[in-house]
C-alpha atoms as a PDB file:
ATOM      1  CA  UNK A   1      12.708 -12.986 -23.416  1.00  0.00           C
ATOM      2  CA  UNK A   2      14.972 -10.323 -22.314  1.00  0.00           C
ATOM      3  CA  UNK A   3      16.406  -9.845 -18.795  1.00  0.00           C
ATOM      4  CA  UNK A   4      16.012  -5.981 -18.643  1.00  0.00           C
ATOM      5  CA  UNK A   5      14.395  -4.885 -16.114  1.00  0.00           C
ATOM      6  CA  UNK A   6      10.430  -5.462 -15.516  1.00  0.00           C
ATOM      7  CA  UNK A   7       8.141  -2.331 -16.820  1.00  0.00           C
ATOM      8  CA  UNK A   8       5.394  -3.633 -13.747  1.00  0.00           C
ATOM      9  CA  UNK A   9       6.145  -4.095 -10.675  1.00  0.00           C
ATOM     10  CA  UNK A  10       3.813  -7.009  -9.768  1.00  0.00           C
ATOM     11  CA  UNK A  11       4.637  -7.518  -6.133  1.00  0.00           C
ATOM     12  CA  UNK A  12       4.088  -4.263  -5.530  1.00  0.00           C
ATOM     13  CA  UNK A  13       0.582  -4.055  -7.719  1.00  0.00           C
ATOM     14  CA  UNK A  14      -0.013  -6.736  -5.731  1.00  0.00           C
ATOM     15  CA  UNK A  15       0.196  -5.123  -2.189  1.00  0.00           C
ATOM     16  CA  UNK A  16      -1.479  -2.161  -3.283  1.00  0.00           C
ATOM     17  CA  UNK A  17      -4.527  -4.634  -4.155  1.00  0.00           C
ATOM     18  CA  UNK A  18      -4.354  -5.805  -0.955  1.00  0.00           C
ATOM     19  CA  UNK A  19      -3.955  -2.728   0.640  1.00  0.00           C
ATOM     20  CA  UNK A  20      -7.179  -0.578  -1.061  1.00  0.00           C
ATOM     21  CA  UNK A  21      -8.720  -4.293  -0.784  1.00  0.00           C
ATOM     22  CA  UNK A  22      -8.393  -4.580   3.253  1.00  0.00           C
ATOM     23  CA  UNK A  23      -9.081  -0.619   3.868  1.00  0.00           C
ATOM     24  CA  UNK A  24     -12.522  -0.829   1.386  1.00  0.00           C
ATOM     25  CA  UNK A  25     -13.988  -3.704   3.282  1.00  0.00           C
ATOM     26  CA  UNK A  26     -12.962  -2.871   6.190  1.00  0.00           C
ATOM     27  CA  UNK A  27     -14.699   0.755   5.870  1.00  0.00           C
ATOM     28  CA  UNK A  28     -17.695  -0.697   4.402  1.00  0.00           C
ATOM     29  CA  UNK A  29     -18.330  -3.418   6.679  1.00  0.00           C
ATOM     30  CA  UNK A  30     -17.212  -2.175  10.260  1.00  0.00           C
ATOM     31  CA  UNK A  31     -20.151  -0.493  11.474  1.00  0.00           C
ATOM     32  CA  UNK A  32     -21.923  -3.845  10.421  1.00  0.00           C
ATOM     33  CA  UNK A  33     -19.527  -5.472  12.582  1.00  0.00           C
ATOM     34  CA  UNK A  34     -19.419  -3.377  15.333  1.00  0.00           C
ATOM     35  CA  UNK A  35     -15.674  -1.494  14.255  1.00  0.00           C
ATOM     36  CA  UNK A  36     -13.174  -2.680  16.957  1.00  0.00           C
ATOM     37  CA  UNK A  37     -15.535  -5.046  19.007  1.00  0.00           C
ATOM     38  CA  UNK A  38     -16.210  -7.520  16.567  1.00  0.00           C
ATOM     39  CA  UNK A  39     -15.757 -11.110  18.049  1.00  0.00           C
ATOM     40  CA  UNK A  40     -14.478 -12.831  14.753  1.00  0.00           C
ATOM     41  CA  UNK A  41     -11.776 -10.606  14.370  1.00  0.00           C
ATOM     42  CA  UNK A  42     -12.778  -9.453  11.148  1.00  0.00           C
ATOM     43  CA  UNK A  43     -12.050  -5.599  11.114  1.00  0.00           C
ATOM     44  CA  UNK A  44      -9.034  -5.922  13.375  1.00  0.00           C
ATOM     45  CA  UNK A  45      -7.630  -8.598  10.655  1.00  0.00           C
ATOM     46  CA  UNK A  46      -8.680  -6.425   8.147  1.00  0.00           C
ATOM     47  CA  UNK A  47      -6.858  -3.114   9.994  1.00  0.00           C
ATOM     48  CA  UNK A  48      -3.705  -5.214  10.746  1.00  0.00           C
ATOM     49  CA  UNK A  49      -3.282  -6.190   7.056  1.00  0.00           C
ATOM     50  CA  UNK A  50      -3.934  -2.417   5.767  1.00  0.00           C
ATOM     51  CA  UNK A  51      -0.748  -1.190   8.220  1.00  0.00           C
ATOM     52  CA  UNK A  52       1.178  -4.264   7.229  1.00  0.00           C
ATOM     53  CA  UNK A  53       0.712  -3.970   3.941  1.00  0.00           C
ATOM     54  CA  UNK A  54       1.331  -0.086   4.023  1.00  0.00           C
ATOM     55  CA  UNK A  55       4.363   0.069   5.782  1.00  0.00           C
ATOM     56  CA  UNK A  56       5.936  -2.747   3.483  1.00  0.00           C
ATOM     57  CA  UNK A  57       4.835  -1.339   0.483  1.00  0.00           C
ATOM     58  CA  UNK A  58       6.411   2.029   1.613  1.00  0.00           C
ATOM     59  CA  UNK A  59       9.743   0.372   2.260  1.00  0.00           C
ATOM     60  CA  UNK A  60       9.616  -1.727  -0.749  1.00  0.00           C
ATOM     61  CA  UNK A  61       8.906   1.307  -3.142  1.00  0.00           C
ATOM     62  CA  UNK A  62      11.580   3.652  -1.680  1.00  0.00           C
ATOM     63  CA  UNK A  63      14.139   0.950  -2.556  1.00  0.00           C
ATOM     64  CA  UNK A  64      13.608  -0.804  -5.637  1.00  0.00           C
ATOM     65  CA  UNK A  65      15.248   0.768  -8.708  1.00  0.00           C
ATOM     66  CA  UNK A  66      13.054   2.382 -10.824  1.00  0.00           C
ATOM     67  CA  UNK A  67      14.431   3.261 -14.443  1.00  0.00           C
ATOM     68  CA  UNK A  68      12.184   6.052 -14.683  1.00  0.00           C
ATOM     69  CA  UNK A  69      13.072   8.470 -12.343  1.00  0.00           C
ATOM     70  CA  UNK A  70      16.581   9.980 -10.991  1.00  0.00           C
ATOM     71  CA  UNK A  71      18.126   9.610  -7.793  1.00  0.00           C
ATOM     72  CA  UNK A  72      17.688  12.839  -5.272  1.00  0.00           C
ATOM     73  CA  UNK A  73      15.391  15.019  -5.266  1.00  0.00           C
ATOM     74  CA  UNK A  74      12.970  13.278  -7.795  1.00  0.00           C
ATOM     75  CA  UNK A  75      12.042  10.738  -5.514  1.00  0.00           C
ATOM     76  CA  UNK A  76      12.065  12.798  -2.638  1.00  0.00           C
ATOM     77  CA  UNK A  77       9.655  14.728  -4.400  1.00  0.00           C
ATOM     78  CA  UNK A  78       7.558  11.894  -5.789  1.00  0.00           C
ATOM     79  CA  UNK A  79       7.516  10.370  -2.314  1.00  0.00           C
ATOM     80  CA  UNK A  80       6.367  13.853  -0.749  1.00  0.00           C
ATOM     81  CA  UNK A  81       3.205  14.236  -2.911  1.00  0.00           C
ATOM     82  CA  UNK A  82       2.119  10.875  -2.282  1.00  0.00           C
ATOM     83  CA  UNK A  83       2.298  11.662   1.583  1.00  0.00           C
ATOM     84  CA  UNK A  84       0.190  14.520   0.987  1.00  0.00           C
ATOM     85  CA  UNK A  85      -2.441  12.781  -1.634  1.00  0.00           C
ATOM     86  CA  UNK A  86      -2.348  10.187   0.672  1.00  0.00           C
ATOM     87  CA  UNK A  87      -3.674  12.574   3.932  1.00  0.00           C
ATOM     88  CA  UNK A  88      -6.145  14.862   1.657  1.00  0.00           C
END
């Protein structure tokens, strides 16, 4: 087995599960359970793991090396359109 590196990043296909995971349940089910009042904690869980999961996702992209794509403006650019896919 060689010890090039990996072609799929699967701690970070991982998050991404979790991430569209937490924020399609959470959507779906939240007027059911009453959004941000619910008692069991359910949506608020479900919120808290979406951000979590987000933000270290994020910072875990931006700094693993990718064999792929360049250094500068590349990424910069990659990262920039998936801001702006992200808020449309």
């Amino acid at each position: 087995m060689s010890k090039g590196p990996r072609i799929l990043d699967y701690i970070g296909l991982g998050l991404l599960i979790l991430i569209m995971s937490s924020w399609e349940v959470m959507l779906s089910k939240g007027q059911e359970w009453d959004w941000y009042n619910d008692p069991f904690w359910r949506v608020q869980t479900l919120f808290i793991l979406f951000v979590l999961g987000l933000v270290y996702l994020n910072f875990r992209e931006m700094r693993i090396p990718n064999r792929w794509s360049t250094s500068g403006p590349g990424r910069a650019n990659f990262a920039a359109c998936c801001i702006i896919m992200f808020c449309a």
